[in-house]
C-alpha atoms as a PDB file:
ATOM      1  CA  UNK A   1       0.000   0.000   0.000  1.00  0.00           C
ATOM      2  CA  UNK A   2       2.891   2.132   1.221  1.00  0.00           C
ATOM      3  CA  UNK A   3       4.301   1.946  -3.031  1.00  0.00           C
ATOM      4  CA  UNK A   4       0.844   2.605  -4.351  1.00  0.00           C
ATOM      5  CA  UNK A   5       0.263   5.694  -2.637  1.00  0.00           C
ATOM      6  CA  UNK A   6       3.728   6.705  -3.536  1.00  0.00           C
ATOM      7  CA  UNK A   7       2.758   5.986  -6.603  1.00  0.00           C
ATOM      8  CA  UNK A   8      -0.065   8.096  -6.902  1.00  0.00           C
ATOM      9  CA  UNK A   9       1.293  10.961  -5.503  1.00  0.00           C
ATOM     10  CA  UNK A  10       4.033  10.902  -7.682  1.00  0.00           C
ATOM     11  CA  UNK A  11       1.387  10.901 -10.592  1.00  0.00           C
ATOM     12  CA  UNK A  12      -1.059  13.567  -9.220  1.00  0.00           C
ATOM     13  CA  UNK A  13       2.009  16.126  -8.648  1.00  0.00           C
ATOM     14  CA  UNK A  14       3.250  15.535 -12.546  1.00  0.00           C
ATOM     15  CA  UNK A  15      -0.622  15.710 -13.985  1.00  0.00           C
ATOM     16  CA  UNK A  16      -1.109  18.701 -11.589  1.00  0.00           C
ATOM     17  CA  UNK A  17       1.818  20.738 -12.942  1.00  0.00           C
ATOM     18  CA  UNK A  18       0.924  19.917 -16.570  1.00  0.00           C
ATOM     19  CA  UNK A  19      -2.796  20.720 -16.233  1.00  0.00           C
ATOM     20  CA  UNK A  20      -1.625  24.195 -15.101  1.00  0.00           C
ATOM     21  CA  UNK A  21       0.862  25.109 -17.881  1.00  0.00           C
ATOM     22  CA  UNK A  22      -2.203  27.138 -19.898  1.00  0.00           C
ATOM     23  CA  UNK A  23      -3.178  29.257 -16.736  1.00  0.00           C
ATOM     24  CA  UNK A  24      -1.600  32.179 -15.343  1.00  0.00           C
ATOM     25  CA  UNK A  25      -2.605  34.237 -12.289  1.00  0.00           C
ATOM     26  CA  UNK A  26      -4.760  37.787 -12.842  1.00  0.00           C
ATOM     27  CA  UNK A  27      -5.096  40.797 -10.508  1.00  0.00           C
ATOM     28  CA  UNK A  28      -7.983  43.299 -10.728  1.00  0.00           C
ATOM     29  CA  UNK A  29      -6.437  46.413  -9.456  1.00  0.00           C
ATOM     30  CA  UNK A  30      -9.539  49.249  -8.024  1.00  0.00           C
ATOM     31  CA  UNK A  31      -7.886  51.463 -10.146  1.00  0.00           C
ATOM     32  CA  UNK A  32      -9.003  49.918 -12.746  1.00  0.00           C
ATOM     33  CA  UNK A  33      -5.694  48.275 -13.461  1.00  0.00           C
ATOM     34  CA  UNK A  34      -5.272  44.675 -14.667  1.00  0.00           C
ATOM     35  CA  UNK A  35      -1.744  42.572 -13.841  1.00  0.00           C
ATOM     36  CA  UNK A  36      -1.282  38.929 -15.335  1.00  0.00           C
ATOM     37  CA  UNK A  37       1.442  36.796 -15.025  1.00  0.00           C
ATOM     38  CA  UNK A  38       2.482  34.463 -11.533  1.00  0.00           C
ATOM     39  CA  UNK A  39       2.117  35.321  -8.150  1.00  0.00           C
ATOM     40  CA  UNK A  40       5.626  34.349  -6.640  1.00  0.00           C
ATOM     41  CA  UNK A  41       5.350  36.404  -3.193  1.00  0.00           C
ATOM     42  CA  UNK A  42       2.241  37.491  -0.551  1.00  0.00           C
ATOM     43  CA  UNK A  43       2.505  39.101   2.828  1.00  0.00           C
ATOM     44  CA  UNK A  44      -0.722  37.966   4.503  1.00  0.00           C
ATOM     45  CA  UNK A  45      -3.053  41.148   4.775  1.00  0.00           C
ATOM     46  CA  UNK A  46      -0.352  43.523   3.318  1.00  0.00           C
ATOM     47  CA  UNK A  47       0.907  42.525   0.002  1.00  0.00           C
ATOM     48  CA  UNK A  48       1.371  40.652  -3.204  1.00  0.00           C
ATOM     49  CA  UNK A  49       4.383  40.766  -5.587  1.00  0.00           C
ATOM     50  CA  UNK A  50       3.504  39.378  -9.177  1.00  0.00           C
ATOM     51  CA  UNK A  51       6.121  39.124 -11.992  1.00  0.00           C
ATOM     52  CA  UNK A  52       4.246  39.507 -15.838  1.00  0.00           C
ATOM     53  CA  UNK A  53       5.526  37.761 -19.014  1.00  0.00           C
ATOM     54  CA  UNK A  54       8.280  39.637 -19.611  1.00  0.00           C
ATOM     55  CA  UNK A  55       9.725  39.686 -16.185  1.00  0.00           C
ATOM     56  CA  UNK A  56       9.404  42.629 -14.851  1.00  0.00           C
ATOM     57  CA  UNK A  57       8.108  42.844 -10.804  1.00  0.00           C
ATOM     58  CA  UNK A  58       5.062  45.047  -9.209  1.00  0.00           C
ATOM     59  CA  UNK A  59       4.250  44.774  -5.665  1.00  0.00           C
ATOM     60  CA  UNK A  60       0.679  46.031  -5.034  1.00  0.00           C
ATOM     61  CA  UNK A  61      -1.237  46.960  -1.052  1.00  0.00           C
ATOM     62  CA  UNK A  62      -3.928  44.809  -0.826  1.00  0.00           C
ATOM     63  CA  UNK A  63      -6.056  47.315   0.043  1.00  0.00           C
ATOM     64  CA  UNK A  64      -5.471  48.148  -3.867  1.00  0.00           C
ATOM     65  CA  UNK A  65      -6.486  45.093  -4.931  1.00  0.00           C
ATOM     66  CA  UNK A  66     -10.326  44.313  -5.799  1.00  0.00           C
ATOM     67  CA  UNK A  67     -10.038  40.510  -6.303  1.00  0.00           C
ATOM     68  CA  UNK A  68      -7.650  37.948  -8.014  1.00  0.00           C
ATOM     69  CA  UNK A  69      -8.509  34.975 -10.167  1.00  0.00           C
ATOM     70  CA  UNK A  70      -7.046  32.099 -12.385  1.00  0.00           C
ATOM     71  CA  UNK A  71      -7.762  32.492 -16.065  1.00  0.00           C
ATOM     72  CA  UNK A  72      -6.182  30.477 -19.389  1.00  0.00           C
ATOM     73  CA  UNK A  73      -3.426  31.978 -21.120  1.00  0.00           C
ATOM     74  CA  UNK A  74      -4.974  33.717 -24.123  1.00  0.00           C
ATOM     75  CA  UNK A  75      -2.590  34.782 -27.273  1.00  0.00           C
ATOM     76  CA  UNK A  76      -3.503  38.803 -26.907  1.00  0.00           C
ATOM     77  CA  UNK A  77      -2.781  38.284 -22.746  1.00  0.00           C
ATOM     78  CA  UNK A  78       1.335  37.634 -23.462  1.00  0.00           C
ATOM     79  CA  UNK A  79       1.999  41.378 -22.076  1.00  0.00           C
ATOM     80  CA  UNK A  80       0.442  42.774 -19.026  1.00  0.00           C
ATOM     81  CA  UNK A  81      -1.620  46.187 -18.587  1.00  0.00           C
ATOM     82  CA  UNK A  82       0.937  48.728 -17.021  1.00  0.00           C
ATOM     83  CA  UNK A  83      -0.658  49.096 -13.352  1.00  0.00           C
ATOM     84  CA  UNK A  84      -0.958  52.814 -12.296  1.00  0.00           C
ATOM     85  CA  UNK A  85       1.322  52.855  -9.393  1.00  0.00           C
ATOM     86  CA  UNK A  86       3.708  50.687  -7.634  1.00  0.00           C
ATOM     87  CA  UNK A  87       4.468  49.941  -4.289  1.00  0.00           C
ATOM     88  CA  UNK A  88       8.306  48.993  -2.719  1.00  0.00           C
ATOM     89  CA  UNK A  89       8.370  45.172  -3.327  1.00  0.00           C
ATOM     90  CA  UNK A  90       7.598  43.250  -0.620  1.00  0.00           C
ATOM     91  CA  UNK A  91       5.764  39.643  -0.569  1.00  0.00           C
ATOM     92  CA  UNK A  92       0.832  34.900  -3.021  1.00  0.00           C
ATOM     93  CA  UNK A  93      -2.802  37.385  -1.373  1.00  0.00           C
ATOM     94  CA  UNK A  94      -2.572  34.960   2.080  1.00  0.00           C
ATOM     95  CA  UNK A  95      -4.546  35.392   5.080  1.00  0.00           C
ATOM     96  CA  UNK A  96      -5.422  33.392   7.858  1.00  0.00           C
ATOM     97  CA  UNK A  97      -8.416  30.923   6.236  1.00  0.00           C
ATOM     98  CA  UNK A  98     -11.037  28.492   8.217  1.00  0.00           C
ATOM     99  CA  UNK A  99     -12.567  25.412   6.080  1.00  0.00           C
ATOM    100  CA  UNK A 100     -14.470  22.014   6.421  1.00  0.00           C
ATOM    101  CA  UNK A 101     -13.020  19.089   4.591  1.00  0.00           C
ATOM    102  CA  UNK A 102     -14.152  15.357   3.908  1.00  0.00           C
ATOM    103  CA  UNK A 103     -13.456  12.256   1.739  1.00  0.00           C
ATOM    104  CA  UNK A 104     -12.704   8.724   1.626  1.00  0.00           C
ATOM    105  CA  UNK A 105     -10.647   6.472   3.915  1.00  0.00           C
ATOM    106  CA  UNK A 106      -8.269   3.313   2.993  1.00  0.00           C
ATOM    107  CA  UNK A 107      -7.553   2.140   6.128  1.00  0.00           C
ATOM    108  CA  UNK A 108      -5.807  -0.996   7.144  1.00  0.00           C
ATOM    109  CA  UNK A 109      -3.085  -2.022   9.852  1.00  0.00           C
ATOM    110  CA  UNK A 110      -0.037  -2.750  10.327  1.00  0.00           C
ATOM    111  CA  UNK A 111       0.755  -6.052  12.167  1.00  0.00           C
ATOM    112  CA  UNK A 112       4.412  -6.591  13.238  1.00  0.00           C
ATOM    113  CA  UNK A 113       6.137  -9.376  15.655  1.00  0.00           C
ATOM    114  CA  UNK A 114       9.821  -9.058  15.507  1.00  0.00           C
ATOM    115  CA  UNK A 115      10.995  -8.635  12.421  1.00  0.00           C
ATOM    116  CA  UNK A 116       8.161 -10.151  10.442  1.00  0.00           C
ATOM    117  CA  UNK A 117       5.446  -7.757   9.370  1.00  0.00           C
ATOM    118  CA  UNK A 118       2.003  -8.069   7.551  1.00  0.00           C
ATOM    119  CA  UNK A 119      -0.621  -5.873   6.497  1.00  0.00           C
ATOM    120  CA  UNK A 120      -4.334  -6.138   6.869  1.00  0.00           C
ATOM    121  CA  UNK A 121      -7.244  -5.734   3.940  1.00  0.00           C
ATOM    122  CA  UNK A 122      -8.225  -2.353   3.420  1.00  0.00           C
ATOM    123  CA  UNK A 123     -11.614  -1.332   5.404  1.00  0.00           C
ATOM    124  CA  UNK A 124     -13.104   1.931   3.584  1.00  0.00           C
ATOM    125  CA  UNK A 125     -14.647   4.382   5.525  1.00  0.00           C
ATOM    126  CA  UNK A 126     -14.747   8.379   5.711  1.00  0.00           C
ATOM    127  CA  UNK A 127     -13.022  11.901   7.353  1.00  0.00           C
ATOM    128  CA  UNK A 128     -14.913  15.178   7.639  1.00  0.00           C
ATOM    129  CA  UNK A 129     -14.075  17.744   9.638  1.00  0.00           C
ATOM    130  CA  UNK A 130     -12.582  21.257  10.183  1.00  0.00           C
ATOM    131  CA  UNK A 131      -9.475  23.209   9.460  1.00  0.00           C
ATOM    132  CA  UNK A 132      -7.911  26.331   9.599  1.00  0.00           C
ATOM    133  CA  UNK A 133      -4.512  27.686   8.012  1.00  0.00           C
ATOM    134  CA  UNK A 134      -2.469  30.376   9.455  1.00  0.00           C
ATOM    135  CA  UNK A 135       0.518  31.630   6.891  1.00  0.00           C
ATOM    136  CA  UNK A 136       4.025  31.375   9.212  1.00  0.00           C
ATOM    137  CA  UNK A 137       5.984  32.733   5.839  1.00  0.00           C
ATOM    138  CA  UNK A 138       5.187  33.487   2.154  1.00  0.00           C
ATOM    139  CA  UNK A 139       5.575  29.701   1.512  1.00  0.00           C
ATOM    140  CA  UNK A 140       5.225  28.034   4.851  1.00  0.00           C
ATOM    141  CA  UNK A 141       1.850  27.411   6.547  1.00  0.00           C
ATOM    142  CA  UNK A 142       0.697  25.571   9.414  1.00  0.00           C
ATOM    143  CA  UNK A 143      -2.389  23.948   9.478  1.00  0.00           C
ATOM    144  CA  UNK A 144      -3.831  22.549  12.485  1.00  0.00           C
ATOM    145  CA  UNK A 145      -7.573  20.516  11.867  1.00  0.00           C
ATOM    146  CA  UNK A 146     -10.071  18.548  13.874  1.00  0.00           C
ATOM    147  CA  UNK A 147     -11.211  14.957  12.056  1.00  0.00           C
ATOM    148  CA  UNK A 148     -13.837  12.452  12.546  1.00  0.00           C
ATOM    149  CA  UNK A 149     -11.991   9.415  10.760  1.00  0.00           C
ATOM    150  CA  UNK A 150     -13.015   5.987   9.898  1.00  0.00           C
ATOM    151  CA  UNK A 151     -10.395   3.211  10.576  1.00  0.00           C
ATOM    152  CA  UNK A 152      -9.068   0.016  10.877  1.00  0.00           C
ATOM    153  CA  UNK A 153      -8.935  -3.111   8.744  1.00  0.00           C
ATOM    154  CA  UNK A 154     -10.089  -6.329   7.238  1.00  0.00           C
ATOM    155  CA  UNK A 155      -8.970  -9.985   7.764  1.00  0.00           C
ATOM    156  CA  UNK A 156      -9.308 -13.632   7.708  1.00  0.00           C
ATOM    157  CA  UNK A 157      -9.167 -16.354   9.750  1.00  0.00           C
ATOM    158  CA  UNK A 158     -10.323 -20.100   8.596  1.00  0.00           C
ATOM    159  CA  UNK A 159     -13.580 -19.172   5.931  1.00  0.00           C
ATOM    160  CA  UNK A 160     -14.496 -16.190   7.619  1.00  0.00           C
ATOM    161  CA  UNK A 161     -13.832 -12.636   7.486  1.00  0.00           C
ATOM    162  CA  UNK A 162     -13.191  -9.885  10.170  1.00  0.00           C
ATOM    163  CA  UNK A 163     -13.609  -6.396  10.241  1.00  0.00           C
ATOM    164  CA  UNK A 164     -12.236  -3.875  12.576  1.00  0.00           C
ATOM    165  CA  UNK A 165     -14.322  -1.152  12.856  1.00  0.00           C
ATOM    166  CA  UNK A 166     -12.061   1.374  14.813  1.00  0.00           C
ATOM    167  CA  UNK A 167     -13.330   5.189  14.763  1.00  0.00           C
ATOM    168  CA  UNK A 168     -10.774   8.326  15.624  1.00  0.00           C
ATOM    169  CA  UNK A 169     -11.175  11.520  16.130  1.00  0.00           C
ATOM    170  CA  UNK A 170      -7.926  12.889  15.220  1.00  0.00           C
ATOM    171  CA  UNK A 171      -6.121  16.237  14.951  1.00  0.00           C
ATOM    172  CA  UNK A 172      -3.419  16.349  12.492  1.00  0.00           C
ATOM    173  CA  UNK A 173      -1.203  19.271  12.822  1.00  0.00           C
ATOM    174  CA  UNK A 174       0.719  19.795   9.859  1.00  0.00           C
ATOM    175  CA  UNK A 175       2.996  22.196   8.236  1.00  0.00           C
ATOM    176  CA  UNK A 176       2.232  23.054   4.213  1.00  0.00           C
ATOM    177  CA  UNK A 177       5.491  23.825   2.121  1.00  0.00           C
ATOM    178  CA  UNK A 178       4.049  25.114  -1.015  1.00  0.00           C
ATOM    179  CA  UNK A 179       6.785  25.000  -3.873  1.00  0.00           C
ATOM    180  CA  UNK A 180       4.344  25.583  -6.736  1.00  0.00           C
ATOM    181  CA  UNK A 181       2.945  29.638  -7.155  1.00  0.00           C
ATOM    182  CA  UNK A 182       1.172  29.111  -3.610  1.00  0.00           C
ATOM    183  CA  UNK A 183      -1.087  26.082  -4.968  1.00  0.00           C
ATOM    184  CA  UNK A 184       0.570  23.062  -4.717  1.00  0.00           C
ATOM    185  CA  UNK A 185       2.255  22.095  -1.643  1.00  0.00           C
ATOM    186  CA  UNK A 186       3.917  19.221   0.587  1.00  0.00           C
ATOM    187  CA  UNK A 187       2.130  18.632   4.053  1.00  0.00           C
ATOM    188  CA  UNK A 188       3.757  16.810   6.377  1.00  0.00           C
ATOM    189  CA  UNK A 189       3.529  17.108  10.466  1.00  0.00           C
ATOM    190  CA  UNK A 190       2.063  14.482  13.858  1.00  0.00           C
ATOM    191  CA  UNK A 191      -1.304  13.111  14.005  1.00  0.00           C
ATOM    192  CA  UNK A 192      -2.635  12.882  17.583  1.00  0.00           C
ATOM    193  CA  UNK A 193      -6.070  10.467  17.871  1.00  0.00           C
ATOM    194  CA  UNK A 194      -8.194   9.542  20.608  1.00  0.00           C
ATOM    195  CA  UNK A 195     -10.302   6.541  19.721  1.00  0.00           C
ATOM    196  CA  UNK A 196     -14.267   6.890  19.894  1.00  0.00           C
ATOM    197  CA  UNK A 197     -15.913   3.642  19.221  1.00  0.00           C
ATOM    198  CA  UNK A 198     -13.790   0.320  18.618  1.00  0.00           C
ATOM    199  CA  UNK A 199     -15.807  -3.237  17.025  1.00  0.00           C
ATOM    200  CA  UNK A 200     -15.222  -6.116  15.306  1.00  0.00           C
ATOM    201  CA  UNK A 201     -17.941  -7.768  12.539  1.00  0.00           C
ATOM    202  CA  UNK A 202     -18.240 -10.630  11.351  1.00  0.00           C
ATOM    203  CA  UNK A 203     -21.154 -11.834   8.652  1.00  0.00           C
ATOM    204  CA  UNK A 204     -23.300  -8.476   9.281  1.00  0.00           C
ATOM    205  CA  UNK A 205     -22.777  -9.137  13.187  1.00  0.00           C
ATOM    206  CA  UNK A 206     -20.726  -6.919  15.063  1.00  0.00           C
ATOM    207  CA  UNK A 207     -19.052  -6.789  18.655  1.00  0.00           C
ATOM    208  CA  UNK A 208     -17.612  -3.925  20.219  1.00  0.00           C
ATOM    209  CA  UNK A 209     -14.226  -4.448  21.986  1.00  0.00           C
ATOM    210  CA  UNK A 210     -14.051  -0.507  23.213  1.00  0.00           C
ATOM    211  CA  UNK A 211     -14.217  -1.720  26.526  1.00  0.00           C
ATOM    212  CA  UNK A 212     -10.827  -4.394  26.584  1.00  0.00           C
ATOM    213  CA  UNK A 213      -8.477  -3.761  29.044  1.00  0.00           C
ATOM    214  CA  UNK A 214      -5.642  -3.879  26.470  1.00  0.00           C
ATOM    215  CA  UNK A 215      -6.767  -1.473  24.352  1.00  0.00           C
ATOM    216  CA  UNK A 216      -4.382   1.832  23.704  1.00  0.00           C
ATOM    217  CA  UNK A 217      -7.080   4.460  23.597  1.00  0.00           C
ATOM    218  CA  UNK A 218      -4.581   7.060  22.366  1.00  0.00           C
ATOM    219  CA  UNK A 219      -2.989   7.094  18.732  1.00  0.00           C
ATOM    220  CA  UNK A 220       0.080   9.270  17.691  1.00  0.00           C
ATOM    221  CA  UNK A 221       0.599   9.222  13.859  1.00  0.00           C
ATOM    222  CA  UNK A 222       2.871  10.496  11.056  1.00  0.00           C
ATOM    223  CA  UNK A 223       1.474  11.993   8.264  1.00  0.00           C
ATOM    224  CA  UNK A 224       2.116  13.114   4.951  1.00  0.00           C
ATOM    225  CA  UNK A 225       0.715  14.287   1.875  1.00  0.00           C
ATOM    226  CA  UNK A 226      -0.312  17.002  -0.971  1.00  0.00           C
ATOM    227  CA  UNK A 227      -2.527  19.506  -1.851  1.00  0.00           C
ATOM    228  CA  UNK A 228      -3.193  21.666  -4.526  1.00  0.00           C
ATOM    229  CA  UNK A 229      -5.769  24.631  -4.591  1.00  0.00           C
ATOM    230  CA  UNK A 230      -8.126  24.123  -7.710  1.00  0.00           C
ATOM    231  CA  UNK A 231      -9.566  27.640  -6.774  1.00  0.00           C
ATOM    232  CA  UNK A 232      -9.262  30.336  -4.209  1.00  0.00           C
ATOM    233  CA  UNK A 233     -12.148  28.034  -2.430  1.00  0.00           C
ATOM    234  CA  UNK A 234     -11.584  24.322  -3.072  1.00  0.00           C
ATOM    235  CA  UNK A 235      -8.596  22.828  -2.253  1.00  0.00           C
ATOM    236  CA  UNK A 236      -7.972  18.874  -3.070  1.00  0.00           C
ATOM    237  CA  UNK A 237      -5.615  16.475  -1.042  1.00  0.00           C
ATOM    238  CA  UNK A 238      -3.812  13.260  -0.797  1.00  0.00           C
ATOM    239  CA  UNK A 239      -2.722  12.201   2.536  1.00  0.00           C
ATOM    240  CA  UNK A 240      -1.447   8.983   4.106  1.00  0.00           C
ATOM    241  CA  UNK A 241      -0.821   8.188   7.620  1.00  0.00           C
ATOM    242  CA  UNK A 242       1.046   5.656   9.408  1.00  0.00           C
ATOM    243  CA  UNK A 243       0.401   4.857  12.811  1.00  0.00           C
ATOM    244  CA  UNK A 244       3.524   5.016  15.640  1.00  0.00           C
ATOM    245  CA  UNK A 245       1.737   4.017  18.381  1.00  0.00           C
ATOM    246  CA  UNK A 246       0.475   0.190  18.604  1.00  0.00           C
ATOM    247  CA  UNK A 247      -3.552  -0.081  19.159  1.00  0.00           C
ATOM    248  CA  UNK A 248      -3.133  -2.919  21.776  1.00  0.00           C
ATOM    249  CA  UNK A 249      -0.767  -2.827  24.865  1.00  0.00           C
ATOM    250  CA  UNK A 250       0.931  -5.855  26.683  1.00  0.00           C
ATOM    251  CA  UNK A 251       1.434  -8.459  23.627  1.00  0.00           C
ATOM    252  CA  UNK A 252       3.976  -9.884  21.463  1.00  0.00           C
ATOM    253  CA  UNK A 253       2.717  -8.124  18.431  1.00  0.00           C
ATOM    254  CA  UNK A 254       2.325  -4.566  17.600  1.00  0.00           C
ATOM    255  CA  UNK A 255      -0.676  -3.069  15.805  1.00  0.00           C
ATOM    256  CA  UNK A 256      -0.836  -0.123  13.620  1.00  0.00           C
ATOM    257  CA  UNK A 257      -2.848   2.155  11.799  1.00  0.00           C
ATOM    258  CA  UNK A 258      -2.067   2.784   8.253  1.00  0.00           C
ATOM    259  CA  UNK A 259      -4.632   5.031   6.328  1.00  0.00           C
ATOM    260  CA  UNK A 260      -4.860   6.667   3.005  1.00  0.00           C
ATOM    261  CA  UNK A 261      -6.750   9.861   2.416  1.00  0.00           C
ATOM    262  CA  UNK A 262      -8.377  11.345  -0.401  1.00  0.00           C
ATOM    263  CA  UNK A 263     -10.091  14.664   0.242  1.00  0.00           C
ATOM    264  CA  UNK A 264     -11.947  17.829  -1.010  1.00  0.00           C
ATOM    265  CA  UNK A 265     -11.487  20.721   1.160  1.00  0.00           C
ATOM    266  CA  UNK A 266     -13.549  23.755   0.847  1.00  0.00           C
ATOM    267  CA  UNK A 267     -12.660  27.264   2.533  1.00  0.00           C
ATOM    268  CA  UNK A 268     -14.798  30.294   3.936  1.00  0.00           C
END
């Protein structure tokens, strides 16, 4: 699972970066002025710096700015309207931002005993919850949310199958590294879970187990992961997790969550 989502990361970064080769970033100045080319720099609150087509630099208030948007490269858009005045240079427009996110779950476990290790079937499940991003830096963000998450894993023993049905509510507190004009960036940061409900199911029955004495309550996770802003609104995401902390104390074997994420975020 571990090479997959590699995998796919690796492919949604390259299909990301060429689906955005025809678009270029446009400011609507109150003056009246309009800027195109890339954002490269943005003070949160204060100011944007934008360099045009044929590299020259204009740093703008954001007070002067009516609104900003992402539009497809047109022939007659390869030089920029002059704006009407320029600021000093300074710093993509980021402010502090609050948001709700959700999406699917592949979650399985991690089973290790010495130095043998297996992996459980995937159980799929859901995440929603909250989030809120507060700019440290013009490329560095940290991102602290608040997750309802659906976990762990499938398996067999003899002819019949098991499913652990093991809900978190986590709160992932990652830092964003965006290395693409302020929409695509690396997340990576802990994962700290407290475990809500905890069964096992077998044939349409189920048992709940949140009540063993062996049980570790408490998860602490690693996570890491992209995402890239389709809009100024929706943001999309690949995550995955991998548990630290083993889900029952006192044996022989250690048991782990492992958990994909694929999500749509949408901000306020």
């Amino acid at each position: 699972m571990k090479r997959n989502l590699l995998t796919t990361v690796f492919v949604l970064t390259v299909t990301i970066l060429f689906a955005q080769n025809n678009f270029q970033d446009v400011v609507y100045l109150k003056n009246g002025s309009i800027i195109r080319g890339i954002i490269v720099e943005q003070i949160p609150n204060e100011s944007l710096k934008i360099e045009t087509a044929d590299g020259s630099l204009f740093v703008f208030r954001i007070s002067d700015v009516e609104r900003m948007t992402r539009e497809r490269v047109e022939v007659s858009q390869q030089t920029a309207t002059a704006p009407h005045s320029i600021q000093q240079e300074q710093t993509p427009v980021r402010r502090r931002e609050f948001g709700v996110k959700g999406g699917l779950n592949v979650a399985s476990q991690m089973v290790s005993e010495g130095r043998s290790s297996s992996q459980t079937d995937a159980r799929l499940g859901i995440h929603i919850g909250f989030f809120v991003e507060l700019p440290i830096s013009t490329r560095v963000s940290f991102q602290p949310e608040l997750l309802y998450s659906m976990q762990g894993g499938k398996y067999g023993v003899g002819r019949h199958t098991y499913t652990d049905r093991i809900d978190y509510i986590n709160l992932p507190l990652m830092f964003k590294f965006y290395i693409w004009q302020q929409r695509l960036s690396i997340d990576v940061g802990p994962q700290f879970g407290y475990m809500i409900s905890a069964k096992v199911s077998r044939d349409g029955n189920s048992v709940s187990f949140y009540d063993f004495e062996g049980l570790n309550k408490f998860d602490i996770s690693l996570a890491l992961g992209l995402s890239f802003r389709l809009t100024d609104k929706i943001n999309l995401g690949l995550r995955g997790t991998a548990g630290l902390t083993s889900i029952l104390e006192g044996g022989d074997s250690n048991y782990t969550n492992s958990v994909s994420q694929l999500s749509i975020a949408f901000r306020f």
